[in-house]
N, C-alpha and C. Protein backbone atom coordinates (compact mmCIF):
# COMPACT_ATOMS: atom_id res chain seq x y z
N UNK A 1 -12.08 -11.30 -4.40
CA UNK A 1 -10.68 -11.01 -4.21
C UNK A 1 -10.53 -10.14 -2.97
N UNK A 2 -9.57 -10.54 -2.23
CA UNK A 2 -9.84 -9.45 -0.87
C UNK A 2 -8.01 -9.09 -1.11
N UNK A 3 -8.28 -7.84 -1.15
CA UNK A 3 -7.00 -6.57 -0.92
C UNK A 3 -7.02 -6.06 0.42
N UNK A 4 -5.34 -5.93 0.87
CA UNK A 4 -5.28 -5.50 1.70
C UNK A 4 -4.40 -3.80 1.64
N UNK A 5 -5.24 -2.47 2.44
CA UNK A 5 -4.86 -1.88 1.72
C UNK A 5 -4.01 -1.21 3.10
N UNK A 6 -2.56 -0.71 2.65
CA UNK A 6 -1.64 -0.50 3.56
C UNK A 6 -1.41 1.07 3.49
N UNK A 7 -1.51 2.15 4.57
CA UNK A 7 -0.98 3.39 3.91
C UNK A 7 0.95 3.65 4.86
N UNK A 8 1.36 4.30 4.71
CA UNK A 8 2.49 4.53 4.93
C UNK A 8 2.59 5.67 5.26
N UNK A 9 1.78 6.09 5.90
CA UNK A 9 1.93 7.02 7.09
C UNK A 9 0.74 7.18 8.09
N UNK A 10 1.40 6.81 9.43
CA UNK A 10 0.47 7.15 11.08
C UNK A 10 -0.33 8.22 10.85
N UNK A 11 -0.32 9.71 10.19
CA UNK A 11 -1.11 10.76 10.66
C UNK A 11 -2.75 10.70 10.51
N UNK A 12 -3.19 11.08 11.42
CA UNK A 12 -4.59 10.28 11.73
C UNK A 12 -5.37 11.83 10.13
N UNK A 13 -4.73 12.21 9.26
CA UNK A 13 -5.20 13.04 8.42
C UNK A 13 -4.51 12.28 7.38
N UNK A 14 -4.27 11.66 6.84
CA UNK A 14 -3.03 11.15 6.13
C UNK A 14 -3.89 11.33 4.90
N UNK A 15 -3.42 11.79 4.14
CA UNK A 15 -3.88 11.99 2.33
C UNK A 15 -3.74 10.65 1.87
N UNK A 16 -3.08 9.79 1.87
CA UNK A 16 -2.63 8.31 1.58
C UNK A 16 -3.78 7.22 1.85
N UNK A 17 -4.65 7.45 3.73
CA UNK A 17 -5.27 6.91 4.40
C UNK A 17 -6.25 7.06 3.79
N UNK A 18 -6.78 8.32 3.43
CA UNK A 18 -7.59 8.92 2.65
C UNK A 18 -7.71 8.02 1.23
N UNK A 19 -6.99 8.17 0.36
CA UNK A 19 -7.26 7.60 -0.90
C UNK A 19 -7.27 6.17 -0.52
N UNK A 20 -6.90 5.64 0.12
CA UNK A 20 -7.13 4.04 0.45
C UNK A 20 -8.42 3.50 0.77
N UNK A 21 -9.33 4.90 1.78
CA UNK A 21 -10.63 4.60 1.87
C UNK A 21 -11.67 4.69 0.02
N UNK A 22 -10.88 5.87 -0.49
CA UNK A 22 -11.71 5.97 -1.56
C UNK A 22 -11.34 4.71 -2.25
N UNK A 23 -10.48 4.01 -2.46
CA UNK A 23 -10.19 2.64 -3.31
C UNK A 23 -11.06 1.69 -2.82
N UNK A 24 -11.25 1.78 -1.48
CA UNK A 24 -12.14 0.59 -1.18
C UNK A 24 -13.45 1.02 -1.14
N UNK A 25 -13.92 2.20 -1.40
CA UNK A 25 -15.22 2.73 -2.25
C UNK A 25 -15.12 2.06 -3.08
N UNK A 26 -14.44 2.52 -4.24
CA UNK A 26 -14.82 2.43 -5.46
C UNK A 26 -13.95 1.12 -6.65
N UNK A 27 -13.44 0.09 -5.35
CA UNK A 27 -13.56 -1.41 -5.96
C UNK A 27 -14.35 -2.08 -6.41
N UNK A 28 -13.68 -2.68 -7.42
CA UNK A 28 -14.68 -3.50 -8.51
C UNK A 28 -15.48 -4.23 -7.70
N UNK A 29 -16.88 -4.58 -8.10
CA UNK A 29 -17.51 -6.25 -7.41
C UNK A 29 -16.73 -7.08 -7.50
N UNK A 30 -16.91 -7.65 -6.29
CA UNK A 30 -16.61 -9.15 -5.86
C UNK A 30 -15.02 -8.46 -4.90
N UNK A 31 -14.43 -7.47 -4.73
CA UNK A 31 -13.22 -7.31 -4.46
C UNK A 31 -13.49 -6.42 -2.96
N UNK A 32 -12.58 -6.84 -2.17
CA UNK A 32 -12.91 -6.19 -0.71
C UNK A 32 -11.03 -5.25 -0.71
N UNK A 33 -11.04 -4.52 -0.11
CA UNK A 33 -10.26 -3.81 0.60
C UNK A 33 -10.35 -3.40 2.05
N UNK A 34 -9.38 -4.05 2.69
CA UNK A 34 -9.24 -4.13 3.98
C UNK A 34 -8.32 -2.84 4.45
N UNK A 35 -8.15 -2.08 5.56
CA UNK A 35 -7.08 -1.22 5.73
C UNK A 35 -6.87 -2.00 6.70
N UNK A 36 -5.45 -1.47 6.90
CA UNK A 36 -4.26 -2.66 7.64
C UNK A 36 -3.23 -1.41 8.68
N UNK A 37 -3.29 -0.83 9.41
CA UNK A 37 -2.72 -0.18 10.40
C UNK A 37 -1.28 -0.73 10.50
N UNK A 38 -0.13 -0.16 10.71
CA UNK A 38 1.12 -0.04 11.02
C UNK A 38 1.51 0.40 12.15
N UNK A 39 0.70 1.19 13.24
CA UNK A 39 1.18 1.99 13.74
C UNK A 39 1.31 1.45 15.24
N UNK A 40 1.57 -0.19 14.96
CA UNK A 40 2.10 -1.02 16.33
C UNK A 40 2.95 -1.70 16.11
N UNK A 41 3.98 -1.86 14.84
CA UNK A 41 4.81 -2.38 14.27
C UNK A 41 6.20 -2.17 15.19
N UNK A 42 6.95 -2.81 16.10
CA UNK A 42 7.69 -2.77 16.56
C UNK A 42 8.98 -2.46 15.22
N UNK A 43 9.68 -1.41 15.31
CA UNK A 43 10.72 -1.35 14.72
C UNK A 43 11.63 -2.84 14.26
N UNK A 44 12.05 -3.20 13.38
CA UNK A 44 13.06 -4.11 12.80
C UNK A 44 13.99 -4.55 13.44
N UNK A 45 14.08 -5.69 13.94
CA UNK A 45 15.67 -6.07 14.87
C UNK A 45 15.36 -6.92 15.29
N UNK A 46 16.66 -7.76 14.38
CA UNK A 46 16.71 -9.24 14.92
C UNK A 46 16.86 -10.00 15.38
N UNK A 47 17.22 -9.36 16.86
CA UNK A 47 17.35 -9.63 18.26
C UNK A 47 15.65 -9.87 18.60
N UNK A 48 14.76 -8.66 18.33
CA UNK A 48 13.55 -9.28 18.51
C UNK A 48 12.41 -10.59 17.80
N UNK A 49 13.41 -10.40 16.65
CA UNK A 49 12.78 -11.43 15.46
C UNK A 49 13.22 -12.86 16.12
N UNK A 50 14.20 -12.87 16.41
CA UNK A 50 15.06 -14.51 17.51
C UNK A 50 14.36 -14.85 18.41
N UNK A 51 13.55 -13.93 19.10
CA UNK A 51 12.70 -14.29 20.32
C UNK A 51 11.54 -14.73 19.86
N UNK A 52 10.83 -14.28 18.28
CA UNK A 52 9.85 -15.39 17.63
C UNK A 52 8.81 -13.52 17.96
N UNK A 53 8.12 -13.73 16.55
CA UNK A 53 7.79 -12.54 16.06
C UNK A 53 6.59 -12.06 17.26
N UNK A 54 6.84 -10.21 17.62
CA UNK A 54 5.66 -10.17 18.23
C UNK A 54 4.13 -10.14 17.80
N UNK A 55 3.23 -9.96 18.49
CA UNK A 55 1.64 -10.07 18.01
C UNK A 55 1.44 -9.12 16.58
N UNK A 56 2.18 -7.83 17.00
CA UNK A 56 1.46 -6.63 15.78
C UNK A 56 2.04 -7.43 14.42
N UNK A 57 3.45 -7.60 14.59
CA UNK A 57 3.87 -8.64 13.40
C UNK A 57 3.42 -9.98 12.90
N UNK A 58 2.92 -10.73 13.85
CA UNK A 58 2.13 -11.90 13.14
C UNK A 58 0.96 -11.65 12.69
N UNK A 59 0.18 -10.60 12.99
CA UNK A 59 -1.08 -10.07 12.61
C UNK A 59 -0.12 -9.25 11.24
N UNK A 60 0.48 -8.48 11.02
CA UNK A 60 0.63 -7.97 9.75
C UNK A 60 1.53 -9.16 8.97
N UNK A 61 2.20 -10.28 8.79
CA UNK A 61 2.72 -11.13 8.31
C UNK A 61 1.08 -12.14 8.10
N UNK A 62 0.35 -12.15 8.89
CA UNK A 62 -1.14 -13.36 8.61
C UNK A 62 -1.77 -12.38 7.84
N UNK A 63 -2.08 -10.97 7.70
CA UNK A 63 -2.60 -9.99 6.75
C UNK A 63 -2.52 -10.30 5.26
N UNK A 64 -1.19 -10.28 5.07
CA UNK A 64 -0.36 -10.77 4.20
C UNK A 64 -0.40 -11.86 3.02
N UNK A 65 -0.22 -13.00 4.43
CA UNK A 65 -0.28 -14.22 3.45
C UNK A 65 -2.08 -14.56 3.29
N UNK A 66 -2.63 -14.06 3.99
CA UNK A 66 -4.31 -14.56 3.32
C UNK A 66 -4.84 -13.42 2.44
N UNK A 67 -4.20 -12.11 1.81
CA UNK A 67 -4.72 -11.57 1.15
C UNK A 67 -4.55 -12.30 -0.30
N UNK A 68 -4.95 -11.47 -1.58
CA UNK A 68 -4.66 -12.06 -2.36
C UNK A 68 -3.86 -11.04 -2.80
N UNK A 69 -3.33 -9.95 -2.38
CA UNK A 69 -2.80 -8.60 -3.12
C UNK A 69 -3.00 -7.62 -2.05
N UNK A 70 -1.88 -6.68 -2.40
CA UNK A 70 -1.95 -5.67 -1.27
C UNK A 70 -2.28 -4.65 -2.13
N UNK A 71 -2.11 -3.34 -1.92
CA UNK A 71 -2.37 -1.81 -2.20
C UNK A 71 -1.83 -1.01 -1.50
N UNK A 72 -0.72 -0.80 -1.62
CA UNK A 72 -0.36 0.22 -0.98
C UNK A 72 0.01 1.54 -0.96
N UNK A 73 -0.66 2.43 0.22
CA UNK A 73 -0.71 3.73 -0.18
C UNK A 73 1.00 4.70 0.13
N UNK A 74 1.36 5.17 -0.54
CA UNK A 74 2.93 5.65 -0.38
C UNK A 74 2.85 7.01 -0.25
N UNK A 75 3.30 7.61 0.66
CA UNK A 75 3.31 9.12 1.25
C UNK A 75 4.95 8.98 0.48
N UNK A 76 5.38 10.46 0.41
CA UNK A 76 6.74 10.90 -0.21
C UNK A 76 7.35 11.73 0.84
N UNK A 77 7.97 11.08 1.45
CA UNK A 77 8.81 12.04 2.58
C UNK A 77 10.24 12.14 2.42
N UNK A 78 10.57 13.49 2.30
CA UNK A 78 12.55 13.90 1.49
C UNK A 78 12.59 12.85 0.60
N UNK A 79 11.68 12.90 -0.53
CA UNK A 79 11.99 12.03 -1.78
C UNK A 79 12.00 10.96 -1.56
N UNK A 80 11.67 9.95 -0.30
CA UNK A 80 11.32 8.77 -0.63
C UNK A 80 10.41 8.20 0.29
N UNK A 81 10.17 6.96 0.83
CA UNK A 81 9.21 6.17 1.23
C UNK A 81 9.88 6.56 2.87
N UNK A 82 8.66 6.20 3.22
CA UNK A 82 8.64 6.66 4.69
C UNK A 82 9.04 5.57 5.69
N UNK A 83 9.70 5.75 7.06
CA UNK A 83 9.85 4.32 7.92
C UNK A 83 9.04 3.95 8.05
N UNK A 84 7.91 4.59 8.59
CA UNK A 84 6.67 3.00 8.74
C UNK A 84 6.56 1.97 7.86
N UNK A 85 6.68 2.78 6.33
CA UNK A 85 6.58 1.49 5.40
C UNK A 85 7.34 0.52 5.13
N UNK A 86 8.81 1.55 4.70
CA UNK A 86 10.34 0.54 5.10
C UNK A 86 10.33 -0.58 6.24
N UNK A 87 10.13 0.06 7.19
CA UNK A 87 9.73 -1.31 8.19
C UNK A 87 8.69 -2.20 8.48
N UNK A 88 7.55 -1.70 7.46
CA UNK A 88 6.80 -2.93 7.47
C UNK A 88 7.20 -3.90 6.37
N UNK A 89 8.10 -3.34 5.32
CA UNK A 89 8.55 -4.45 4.28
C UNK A 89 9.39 -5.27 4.97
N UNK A 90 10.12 -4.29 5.60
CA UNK A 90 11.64 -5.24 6.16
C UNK A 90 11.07 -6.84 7.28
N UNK A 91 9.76 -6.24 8.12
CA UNK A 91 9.44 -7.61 8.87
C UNK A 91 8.34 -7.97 7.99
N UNK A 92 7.69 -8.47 6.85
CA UNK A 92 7.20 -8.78 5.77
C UNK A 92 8.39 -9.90 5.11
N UNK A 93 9.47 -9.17 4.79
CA UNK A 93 10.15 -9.71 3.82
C UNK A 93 11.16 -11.33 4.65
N UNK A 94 10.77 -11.18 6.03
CA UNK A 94 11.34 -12.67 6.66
C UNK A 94 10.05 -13.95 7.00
N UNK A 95 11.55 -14.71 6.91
CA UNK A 95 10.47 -15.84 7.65
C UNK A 95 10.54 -17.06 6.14
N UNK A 96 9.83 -18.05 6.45
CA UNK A 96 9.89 -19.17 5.44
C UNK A 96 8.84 -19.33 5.48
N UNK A 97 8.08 -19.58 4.07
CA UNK A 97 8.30 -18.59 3.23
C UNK A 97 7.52 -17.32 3.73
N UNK A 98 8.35 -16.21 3.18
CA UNK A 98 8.40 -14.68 3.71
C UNK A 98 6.67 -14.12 3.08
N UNK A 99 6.57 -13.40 3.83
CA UNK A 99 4.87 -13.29 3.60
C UNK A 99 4.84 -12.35 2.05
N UNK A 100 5.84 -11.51 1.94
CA UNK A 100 5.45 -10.64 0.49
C UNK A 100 6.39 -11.55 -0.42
N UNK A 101 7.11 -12.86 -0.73
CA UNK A 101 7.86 -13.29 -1.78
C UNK A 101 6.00 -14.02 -2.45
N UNK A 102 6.28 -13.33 -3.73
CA UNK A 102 5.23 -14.00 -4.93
C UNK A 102 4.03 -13.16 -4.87
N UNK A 103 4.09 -12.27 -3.38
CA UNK A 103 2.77 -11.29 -3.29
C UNK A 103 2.51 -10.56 -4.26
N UNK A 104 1.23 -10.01 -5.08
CA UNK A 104 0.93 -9.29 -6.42
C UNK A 104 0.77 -7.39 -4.99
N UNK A 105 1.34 -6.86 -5.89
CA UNK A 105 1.39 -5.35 -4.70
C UNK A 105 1.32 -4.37 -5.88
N UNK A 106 0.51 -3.30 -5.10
CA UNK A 106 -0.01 -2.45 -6.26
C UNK A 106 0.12 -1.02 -5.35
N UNK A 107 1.17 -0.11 -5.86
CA UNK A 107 1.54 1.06 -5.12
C UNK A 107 0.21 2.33 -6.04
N UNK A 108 0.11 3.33 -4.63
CA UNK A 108 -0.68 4.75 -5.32
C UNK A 108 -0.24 5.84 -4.19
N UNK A 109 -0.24 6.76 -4.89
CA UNK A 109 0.46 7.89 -3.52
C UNK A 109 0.00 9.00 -4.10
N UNK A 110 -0.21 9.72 -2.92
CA UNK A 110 -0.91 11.01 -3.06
C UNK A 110 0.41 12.32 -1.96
N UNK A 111 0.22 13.47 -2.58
CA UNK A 111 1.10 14.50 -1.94
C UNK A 111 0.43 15.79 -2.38
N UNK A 112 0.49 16.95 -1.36
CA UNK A 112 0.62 17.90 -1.65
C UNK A 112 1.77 18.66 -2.44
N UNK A 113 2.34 17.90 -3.00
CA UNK A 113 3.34 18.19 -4.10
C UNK A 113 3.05 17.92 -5.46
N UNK A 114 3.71 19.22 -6.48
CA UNK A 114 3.17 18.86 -7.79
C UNK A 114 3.03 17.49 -8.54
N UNK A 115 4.22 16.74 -8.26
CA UNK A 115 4.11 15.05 -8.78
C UNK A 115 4.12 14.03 -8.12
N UNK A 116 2.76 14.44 -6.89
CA UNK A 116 2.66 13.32 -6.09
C UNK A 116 3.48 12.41 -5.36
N UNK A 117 3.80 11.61 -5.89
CA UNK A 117 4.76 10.36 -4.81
C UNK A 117 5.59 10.01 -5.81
N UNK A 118 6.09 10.04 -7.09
CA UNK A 118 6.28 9.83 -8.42
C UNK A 118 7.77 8.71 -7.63
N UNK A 119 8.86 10.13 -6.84
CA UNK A 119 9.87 9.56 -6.09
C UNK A 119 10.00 8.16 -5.15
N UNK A 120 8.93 8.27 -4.52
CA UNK A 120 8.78 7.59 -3.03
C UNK A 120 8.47 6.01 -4.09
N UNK A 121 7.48 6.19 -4.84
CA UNK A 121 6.66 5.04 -5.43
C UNK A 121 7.66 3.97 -6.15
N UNK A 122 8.54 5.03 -6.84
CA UNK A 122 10.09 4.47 -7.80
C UNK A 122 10.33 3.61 -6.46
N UNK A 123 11.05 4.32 -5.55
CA UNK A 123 11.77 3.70 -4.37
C UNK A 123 11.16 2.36 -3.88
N UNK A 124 9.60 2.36 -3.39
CA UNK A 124 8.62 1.44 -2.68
C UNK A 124 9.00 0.04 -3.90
N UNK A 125 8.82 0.21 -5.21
CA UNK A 125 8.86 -0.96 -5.82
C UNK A 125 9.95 -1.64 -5.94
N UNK A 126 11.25 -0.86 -5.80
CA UNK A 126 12.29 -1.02 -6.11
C UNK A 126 12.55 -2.07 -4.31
N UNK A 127 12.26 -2.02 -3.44
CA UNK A 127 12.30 -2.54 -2.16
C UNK A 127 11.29 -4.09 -2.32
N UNK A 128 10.24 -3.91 -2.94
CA UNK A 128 9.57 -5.02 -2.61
C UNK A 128 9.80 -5.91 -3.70
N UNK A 129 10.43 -5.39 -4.79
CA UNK A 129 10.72 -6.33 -6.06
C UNK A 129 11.98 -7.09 -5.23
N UNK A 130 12.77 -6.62 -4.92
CA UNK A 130 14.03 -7.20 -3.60
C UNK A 130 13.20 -8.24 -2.90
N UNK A 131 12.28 -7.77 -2.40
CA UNK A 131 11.51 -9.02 -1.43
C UNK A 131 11.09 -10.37 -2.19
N UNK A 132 11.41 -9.89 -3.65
CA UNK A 132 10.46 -10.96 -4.50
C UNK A 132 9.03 -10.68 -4.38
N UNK A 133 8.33 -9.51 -4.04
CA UNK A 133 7.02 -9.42 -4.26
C UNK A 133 7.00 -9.23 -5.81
N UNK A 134 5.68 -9.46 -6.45
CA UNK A 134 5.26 -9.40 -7.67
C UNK A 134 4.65 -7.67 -7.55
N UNK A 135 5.50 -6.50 -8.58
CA UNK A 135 4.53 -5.72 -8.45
C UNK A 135 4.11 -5.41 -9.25
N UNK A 136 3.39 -5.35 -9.79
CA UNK A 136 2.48 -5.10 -10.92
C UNK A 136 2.94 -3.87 -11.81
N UNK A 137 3.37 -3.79 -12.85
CA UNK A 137 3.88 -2.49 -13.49
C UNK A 137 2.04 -1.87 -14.45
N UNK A 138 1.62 -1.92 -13.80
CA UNK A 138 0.57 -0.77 -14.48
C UNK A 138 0.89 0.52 -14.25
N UNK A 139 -0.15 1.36 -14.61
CA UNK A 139 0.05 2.94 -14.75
C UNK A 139 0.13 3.26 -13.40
N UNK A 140 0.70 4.76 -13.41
CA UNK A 140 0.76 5.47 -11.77
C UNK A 140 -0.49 6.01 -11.38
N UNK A 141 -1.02 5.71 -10.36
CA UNK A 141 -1.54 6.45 -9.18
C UNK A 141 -0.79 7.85 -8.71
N UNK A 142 -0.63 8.80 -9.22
CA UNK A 142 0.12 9.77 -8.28
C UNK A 142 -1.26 11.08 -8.05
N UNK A 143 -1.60 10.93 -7.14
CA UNK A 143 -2.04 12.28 -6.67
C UNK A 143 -1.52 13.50 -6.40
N UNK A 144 -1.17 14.41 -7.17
CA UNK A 144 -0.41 15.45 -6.76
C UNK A 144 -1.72 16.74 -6.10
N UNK A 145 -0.93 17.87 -5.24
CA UNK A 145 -1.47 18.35 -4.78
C UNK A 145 -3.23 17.87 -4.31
N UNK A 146 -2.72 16.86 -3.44
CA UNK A 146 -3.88 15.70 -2.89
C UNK A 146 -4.60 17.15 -1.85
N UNK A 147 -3.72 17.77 -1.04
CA UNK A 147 -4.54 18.38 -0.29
C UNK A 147 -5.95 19.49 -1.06
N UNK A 148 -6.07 19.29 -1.99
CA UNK A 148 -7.38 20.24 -2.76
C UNK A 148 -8.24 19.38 -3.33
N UNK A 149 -7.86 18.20 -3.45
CA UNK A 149 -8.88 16.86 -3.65
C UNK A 149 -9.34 15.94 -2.90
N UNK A 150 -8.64 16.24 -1.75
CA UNK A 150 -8.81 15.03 -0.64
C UNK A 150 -9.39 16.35 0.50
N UNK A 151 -10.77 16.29 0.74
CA UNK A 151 -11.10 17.22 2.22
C UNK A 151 -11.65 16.28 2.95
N UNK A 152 -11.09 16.95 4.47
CA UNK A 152 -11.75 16.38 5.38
C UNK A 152 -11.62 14.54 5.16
N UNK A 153 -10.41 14.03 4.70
CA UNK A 153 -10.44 12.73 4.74
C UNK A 153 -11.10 11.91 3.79
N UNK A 154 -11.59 13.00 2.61
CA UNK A 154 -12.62 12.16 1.17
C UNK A 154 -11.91 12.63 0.07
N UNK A 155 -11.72 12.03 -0.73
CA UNK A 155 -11.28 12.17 -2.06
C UNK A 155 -12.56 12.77 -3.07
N UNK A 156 -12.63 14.07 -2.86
CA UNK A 156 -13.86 15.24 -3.62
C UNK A 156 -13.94 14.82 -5.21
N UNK A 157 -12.47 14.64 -5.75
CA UNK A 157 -12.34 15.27 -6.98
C UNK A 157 -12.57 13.89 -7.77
N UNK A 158 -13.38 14.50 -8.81
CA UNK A 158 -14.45 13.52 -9.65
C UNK A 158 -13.15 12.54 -10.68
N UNK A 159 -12.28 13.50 -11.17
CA UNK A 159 -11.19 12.95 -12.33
C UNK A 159 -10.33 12.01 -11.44
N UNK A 160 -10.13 12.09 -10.21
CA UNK A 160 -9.18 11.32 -9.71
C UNK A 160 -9.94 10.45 -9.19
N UNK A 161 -11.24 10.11 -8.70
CA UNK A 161 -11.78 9.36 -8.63
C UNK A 161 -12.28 8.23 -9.27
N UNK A 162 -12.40 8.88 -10.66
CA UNK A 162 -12.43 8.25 -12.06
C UNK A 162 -11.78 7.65 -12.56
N UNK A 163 -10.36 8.36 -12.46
CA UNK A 163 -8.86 7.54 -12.53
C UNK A 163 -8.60 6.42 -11.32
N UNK A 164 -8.81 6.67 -10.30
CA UNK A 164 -8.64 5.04 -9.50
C UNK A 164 -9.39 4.18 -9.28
N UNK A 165 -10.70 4.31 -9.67
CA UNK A 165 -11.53 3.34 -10.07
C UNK A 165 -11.30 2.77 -11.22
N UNK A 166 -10.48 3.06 -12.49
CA UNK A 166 -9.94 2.43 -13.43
C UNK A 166 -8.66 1.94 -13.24
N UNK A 167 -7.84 2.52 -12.82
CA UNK A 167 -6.64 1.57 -12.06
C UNK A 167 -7.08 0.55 -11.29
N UNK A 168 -7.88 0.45 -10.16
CA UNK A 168 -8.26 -0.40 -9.71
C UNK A 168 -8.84 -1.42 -10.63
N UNK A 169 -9.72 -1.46 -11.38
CA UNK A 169 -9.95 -2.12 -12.69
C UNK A 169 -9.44 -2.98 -13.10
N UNK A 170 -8.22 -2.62 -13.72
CA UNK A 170 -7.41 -2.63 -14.61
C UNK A 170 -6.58 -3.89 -13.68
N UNK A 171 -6.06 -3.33 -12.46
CA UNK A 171 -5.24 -4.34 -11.21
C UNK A 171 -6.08 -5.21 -11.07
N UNK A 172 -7.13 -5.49 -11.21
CA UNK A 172 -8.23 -6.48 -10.52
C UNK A 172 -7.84 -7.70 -11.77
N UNK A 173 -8.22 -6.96 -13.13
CA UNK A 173 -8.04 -7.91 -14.15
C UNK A 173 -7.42 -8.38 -14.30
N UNK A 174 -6.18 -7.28 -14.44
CA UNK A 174 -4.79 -8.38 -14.42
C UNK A 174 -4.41 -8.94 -13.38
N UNK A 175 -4.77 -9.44 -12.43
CA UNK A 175 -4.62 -10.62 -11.20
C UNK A 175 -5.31 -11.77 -11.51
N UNK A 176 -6.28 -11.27 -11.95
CA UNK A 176 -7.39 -12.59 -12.45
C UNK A 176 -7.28 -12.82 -13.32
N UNK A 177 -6.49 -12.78 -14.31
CA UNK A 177 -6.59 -12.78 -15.60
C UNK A 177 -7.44 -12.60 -16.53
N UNK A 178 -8.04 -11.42 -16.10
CA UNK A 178 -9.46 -10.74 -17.04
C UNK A 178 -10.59 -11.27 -16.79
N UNK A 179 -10.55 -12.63 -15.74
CA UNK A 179 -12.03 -13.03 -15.26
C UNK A 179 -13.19 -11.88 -14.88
C-alpha cells in the first residue's frame, strides 16, 4: 500500500513534518509513506487553472491519484487548518475526475497546545468530505504539547509512538479490509 503523507505546514521544524516522518517509521509491512511537499503550490485561481494546471500541481494532483491513501499531517493555526493545506485541497478537489473524490484520507496533528489539532482536524475533514474524499472516521491522532515529544525533528515519546503505530494499524486494515 503506498501512502502519501502530506504535512500542512512549510516550517522546515514543523512538529506535523516531524510526526509524518515517525508514521513512515513505524508503518505496517508492506505499506510505504511518501512525504509530499507543498511548498511550490501556486496559490488557487482560476485564471491560472484555464491556462491548464502548473507543474507543482500536476505533480501534487499525479501524487494523488496513484496513491492509495493519503495522511495528512494538520498543524492548528487560530483554530483551524492552515493555507497551505486549504490550498492544496482546493487544487486537489478540480479537474475530471478530481484527484481527492473517493480518496481514503487519514488526518493526525500535532501542537504545542494542550489538545493538539482537535480544532484544525474537525475543520480539515469537514473540507475534504466536501471534496468527496473518503475520510476515514477512526480515532484521533492529536498530539498535544508535541514540542516535548517531538526533539530535534523525532518523535522521542514512547506512548505516542505506540499510539500511531496503532492508528496506523488500524487505517491500514480498514483500507484493506483486514487483509
Amino acid at each position: 500500500m503506498k501512502i502519501i503523507g502530506v504535512s500542512g505546514s512549510l516550517r522546515a521544524a514543523s512538529l506535523n513534518t516531524a510526526l509524518l516522518k515517525a508514521a513512515a517509521e513505524l508503518a505496517p509491512d508492506g505499506v510505504t509513506i511518501e512525504l509530499f511537499g507543498l511548498q511550490d503550490l501556486p496559490f488557487f485561481n482560476e485564471d491560472i487553472e484555464a491556462t491548464g494546471d502548473p507543474a507543482p500541481v500536476k505533480a501534487w494532483k499525479d501524487a494523488i491519484r496513484t496513491a492509495d491513501a493519503l495522511l495528512l499531517g494538520c498543524p492548528e493555526y487560530n483554530g483551524g487548518i492552515t493555507g497551505i493545506m486549504k490550498n492544496a485541497i482546493d487544487w486537489a478537489s478540480r479537474g475530471k475526475p478530481a484527484p481527492l473524490a473517493g480518496k481514503l484520507c487519514c488526518v493526525i496533528g500535532a501542537s504545542p497546545g494542550m489538545t493538539g489539532t482537535v480544532r484544525a482536524q474537525d475543520a480539515l475533514r469537514l473540507c475534504l468530505r466536501r471534496t468527496g474524499a473518503d475520510v476515514v472516521p477512526l480515532g484521533e491522532v492529536l498530539v498535544g504539547q508535541a514540542h516535548t515529544k517531538i526533539v530535534d525533528g523525532v518523535l522521542t515519546d514512547q506512548a505516542t509512538r505506540t499510539y500511531l503505530a496503532r492508528h496506523l494499524a488500524s487505517f491500514v486494515a480498514g483500507a484493506t479490509g483486514g487483509r
